[in-house]
PDB file of N, CA and C in Angstrom:
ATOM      1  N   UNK A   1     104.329  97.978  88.995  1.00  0.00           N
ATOM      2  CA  UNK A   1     103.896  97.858  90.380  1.00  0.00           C
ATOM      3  C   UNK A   1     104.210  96.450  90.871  1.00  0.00           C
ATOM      4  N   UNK A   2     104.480  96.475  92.053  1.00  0.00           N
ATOM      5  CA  UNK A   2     105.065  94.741  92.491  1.00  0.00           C
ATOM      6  C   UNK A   2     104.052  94.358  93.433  1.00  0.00           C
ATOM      7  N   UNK A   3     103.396  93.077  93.141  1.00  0.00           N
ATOM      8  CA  UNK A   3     102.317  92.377  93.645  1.00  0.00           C
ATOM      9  C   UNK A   3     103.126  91.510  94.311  1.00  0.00           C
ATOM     10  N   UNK A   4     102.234  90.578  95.583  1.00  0.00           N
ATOM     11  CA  UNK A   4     102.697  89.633  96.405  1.00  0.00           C
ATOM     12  C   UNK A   4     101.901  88.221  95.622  1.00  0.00           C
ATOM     13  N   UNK A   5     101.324  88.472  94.918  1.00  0.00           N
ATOM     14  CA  UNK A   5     100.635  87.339  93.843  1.00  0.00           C
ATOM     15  C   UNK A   5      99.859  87.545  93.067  1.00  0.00           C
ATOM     16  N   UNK A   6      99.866  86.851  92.027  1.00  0.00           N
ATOM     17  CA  UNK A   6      99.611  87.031  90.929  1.00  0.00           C
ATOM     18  C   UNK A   6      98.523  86.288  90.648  1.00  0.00           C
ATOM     19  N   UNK A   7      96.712  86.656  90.304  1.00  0.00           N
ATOM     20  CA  UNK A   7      95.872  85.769  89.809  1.00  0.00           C
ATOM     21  C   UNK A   7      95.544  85.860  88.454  1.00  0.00           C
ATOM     22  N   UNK A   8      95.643  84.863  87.567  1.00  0.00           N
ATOM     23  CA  UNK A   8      95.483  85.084  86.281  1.00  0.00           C
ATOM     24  C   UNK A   8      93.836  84.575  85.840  1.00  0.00           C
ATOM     25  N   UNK A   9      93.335  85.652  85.513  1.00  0.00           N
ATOM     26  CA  UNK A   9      92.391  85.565  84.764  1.00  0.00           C
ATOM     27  C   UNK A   9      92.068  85.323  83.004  1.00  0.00           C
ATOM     28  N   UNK A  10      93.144  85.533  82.580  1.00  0.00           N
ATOM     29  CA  UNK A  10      93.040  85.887  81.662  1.00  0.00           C
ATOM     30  C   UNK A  10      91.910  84.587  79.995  1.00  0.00           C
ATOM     31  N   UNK A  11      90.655  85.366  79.709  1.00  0.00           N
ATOM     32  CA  UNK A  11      89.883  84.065  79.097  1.00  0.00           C
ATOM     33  C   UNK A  11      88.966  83.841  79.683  1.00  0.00           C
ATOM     34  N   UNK A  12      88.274  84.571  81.068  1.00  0.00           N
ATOM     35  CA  UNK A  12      87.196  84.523  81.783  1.00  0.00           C
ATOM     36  C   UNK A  12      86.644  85.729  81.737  1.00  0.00           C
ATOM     37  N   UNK A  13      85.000  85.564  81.639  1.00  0.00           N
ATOM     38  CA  UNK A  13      84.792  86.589  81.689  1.00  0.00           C
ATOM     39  C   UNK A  13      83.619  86.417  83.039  1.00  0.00           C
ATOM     40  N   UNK A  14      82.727  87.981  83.048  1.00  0.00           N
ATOM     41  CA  UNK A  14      82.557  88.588  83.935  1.00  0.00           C
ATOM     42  C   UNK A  14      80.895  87.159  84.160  1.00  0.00           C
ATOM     43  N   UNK A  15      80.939  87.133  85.656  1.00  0.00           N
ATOM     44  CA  UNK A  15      81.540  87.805  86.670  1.00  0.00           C
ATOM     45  C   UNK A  15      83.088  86.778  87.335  1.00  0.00           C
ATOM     46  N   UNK A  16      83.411  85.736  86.222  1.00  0.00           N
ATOM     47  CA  UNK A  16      84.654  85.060  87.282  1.00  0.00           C
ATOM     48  C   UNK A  16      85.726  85.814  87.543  1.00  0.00           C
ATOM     49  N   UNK A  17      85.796  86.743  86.684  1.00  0.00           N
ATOM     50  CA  UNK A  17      87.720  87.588  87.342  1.00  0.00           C
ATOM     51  C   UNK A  17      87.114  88.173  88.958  1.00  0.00           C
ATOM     52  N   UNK A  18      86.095  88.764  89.028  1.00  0.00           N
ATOM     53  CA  UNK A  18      85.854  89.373  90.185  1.00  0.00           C
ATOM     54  C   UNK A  18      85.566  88.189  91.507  1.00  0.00           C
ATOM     55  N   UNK A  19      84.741  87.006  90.858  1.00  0.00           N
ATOM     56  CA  UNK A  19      84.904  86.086  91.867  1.00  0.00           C
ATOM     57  C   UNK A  19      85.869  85.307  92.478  1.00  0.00           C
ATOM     58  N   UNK A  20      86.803  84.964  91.545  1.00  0.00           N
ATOM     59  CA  UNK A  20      88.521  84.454  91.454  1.00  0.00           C
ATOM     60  C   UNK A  20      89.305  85.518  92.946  1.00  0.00           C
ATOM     61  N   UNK A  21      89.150  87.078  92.207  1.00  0.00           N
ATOM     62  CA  UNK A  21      89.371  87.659  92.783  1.00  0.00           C
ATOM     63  C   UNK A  21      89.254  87.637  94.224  1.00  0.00           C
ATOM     64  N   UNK A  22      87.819  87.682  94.641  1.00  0.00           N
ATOM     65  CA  UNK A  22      87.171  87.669  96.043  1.00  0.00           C
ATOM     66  C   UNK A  22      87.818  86.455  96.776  1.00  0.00           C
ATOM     67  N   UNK A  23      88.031  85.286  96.062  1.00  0.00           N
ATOM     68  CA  UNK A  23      88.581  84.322  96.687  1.00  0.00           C
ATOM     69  C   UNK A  23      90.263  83.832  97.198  1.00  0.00           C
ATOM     70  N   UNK A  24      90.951  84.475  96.106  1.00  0.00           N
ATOM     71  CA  UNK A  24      91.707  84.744  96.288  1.00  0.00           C
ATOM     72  C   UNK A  24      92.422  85.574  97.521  1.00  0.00           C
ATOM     73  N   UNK A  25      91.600  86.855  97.528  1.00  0.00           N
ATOM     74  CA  UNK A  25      92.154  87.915  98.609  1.00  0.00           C
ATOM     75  C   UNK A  25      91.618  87.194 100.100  1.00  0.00           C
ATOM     76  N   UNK A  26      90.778  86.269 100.023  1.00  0.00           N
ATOM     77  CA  UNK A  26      91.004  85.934 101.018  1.00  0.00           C
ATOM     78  C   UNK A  26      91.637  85.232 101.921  1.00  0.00           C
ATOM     79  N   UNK A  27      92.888  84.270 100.671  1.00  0.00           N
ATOM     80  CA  UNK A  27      94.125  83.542 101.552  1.00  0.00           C
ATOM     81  C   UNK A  27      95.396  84.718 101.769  1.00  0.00           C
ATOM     82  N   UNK A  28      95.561  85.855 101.420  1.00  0.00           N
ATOM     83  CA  UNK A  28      96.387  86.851 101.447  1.00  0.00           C
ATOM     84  C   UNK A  28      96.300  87.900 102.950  1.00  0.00           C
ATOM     85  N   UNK A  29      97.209  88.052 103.565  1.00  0.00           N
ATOM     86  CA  UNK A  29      97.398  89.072 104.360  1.00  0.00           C
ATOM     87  C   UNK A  29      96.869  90.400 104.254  1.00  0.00           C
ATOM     88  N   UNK A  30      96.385  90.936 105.293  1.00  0.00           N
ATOM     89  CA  UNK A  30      96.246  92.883 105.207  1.00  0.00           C
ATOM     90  C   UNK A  30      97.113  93.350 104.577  1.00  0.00           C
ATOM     91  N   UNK A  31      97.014  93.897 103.506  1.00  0.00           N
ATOM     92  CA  UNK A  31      98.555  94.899 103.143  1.00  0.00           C
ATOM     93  C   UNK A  31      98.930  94.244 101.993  1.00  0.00           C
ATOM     94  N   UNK A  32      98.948  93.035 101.396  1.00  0.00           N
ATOM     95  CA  UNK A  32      98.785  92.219 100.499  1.00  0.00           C
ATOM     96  C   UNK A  32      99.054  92.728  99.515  1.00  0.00           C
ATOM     97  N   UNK A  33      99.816  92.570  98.542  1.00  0.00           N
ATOM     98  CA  UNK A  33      98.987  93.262  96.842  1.00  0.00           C
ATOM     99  C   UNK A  33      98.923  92.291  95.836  1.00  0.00           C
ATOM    100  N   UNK A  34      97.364  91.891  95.409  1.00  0.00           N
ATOM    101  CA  UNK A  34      96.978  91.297  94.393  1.00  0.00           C
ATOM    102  C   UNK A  34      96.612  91.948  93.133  1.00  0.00           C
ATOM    103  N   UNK A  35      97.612  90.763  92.499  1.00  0.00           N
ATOM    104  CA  UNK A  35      97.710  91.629  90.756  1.00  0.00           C
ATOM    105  C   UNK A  35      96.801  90.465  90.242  1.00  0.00           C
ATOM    106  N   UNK A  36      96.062  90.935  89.216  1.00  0.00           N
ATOM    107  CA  UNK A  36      94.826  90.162  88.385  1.00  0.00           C
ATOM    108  C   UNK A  36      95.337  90.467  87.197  1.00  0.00           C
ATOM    109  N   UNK A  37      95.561  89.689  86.548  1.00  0.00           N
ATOM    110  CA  UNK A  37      95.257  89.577  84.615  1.00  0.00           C
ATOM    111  C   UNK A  37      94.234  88.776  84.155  1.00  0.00           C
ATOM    112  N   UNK A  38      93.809  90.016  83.337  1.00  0.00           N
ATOM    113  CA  UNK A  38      92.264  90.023  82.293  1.00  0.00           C
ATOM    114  C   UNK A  38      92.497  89.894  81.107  1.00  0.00           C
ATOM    115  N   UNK A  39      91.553  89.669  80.771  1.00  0.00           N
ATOM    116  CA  UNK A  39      91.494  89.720  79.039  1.00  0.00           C
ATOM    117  C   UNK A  39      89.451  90.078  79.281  1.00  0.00           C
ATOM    118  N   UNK A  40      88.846  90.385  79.521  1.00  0.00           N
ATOM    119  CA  UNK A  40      87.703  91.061  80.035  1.00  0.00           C
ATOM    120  C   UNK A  40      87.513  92.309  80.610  1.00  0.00           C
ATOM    121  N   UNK A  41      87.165  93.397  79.116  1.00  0.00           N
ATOM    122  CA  UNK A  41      87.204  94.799  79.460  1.00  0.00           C
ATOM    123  C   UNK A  41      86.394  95.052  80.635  1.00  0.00           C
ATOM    124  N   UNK A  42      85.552  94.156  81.184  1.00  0.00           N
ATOM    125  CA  UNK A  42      84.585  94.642  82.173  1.00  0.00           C
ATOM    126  C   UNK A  42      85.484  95.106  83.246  1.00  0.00           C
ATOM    127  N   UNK A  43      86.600  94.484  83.551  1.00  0.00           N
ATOM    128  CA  UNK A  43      86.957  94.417  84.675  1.00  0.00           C
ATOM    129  C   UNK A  43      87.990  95.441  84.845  1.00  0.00           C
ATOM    130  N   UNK A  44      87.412  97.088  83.504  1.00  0.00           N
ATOM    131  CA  UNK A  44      87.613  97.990  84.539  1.00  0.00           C
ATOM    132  C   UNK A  44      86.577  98.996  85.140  1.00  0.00           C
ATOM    133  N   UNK A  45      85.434  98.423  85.051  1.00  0.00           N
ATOM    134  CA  UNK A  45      84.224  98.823  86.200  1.00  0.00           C
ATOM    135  C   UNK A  45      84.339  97.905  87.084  1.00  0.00           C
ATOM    136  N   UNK A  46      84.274  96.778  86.992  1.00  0.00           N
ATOM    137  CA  UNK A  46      83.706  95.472  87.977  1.00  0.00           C
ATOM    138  C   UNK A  46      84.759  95.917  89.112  1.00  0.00           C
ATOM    139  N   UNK A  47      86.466  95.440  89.210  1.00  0.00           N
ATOM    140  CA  UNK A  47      87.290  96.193  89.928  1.00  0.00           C
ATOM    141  C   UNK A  47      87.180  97.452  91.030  1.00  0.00           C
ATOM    142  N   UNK A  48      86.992  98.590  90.129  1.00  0.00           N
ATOM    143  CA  UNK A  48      86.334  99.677  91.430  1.00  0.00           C
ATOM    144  C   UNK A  48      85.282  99.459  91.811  1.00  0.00           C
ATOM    145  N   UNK A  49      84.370  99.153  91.403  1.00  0.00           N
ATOM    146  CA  UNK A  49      83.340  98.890  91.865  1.00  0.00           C
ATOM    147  C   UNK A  49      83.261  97.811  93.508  1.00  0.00           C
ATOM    148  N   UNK A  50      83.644  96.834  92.720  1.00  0.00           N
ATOM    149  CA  UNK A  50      83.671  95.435  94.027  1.00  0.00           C
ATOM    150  C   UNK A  50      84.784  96.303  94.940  1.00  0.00           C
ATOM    151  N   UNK A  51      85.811  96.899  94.651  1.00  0.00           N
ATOM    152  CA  UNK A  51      86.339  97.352  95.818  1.00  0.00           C
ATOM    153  C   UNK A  51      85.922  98.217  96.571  1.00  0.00           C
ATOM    154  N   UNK A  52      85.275  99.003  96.268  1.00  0.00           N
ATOM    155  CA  UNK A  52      84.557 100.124  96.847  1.00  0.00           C
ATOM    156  C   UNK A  52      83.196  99.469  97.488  1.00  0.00           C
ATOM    157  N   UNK A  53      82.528  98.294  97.475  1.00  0.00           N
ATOM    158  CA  UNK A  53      81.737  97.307  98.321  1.00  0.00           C
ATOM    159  C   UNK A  53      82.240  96.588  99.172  1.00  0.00           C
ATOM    160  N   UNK A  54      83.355  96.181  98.878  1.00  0.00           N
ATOM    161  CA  UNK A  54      84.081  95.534 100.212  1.00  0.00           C
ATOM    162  C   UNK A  54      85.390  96.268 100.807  1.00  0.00           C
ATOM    163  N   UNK A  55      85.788  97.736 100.478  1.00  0.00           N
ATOM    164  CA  UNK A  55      86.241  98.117 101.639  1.00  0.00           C
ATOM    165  C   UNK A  55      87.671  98.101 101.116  1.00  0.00           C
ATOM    166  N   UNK A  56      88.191  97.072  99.882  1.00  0.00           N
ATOM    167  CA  UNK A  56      90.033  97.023 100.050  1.00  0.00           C
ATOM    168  C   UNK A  56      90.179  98.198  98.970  1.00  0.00           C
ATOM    169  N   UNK A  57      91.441  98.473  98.579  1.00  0.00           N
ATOM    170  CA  UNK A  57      92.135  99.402  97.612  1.00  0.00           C
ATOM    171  C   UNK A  57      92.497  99.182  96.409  1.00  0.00           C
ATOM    172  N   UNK A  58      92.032  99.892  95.715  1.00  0.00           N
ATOM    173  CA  UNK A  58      92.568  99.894  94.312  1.00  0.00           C
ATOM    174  C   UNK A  58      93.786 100.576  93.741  1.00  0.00           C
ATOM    175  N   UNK A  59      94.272  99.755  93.577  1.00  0.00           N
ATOM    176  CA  UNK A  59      95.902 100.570  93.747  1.00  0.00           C
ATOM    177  C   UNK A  59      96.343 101.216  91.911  1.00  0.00           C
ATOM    178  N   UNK A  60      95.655 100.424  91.155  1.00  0.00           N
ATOM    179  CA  UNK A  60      95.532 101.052  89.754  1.00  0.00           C
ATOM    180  C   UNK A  60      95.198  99.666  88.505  1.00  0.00           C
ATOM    181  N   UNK A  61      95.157 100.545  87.432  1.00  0.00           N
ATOM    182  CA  UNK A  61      94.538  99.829  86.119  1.00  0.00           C
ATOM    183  C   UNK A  61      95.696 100.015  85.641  1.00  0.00           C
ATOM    184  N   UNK A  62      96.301  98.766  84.481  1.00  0.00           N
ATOM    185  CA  UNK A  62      97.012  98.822  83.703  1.00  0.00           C
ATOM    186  C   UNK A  62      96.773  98.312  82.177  1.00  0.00           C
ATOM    187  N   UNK A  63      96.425  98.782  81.496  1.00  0.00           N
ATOM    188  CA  UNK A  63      95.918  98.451  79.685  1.00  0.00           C
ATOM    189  C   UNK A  63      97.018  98.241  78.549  1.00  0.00           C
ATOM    190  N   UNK A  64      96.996  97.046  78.300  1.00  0.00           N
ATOM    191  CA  UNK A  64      97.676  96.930  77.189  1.00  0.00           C
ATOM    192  C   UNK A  64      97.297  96.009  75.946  1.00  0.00           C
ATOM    193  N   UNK A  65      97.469  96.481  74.913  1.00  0.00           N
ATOM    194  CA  UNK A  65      96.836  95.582  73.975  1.00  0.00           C
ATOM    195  C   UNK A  65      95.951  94.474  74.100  1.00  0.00           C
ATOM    196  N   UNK A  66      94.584  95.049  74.860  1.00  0.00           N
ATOM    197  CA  UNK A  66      93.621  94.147  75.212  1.00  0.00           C
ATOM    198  C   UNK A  66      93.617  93.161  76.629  1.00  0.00           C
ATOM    199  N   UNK A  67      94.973  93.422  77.142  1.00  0.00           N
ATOM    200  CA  UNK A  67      94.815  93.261  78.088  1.00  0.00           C
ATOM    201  C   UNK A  67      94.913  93.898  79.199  1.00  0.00           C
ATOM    202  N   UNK A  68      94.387  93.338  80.220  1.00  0.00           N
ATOM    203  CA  UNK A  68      94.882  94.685  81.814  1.00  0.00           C
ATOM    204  C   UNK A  68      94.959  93.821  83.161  1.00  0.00           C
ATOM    205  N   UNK A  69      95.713  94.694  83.552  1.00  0.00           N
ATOM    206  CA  UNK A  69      96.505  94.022  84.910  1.00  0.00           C
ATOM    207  C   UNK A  69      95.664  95.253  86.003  1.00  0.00           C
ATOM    208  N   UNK A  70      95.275  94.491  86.878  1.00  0.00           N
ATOM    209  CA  UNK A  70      94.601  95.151  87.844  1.00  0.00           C
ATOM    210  C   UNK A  70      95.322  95.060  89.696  1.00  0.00           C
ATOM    211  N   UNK A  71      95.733  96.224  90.080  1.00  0.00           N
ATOM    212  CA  UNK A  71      96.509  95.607  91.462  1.00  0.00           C
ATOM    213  C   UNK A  71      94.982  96.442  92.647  1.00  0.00           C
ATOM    214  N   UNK A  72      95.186  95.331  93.261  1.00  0.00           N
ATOM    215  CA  UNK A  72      94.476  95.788  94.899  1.00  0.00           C
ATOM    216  C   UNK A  72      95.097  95.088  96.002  1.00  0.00           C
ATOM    217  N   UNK A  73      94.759  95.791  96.915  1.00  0.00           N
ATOM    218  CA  UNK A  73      95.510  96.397  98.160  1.00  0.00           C
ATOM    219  C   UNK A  73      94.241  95.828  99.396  1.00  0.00           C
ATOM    220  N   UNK A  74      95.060  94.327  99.884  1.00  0.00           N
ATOM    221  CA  UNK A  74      93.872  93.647 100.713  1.00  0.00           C
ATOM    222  C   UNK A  74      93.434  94.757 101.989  1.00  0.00           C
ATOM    223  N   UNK A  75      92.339  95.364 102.336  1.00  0.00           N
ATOM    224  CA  UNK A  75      92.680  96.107 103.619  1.00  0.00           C
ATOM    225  C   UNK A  75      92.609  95.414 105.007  1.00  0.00           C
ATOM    226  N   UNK A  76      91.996  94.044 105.186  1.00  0.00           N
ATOM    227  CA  UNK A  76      91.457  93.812 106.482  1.00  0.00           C
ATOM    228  C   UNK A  76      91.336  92.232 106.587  1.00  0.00           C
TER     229      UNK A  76
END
């Protein structure tokens, strides 16, 4: 999937990937796609979750050997 930027989390755990996150999407455009790398299984609840509270898209989970790449879709 092709992101417009890339926030690396990876070595933080919960709750900074989701706060990183929040801060992040907010220097990014509507329509945006922010890719997150984890190394913090939480963050594949935390992810739908926080998106589904503030409204943007979850465009998908990606898992690989402990790690995961998370893309969302700024809406507004």
């Amino acid at each position: 999937m092709k992101a417009d930027v890339t926030l690396d989390c990876v070595g933080l755990y919960c709750p900074m990937p989701i706060y990183n996150t929040a801060n992040k999407l907010k220097e990014l455009k509507p329509g945006q796609v922010l890719e997150i790398l984890a190394s913090d299984e939480g963050i594949k609840t935390d992810a739908p979750a926080w998106c589904k509270a503030t409204g943007n898209e979850l465009l998908g989970i990606e898992e690989r050997e402990g790690e995961y790449k998370v893309y969302i879709k700024k809406s507004k």
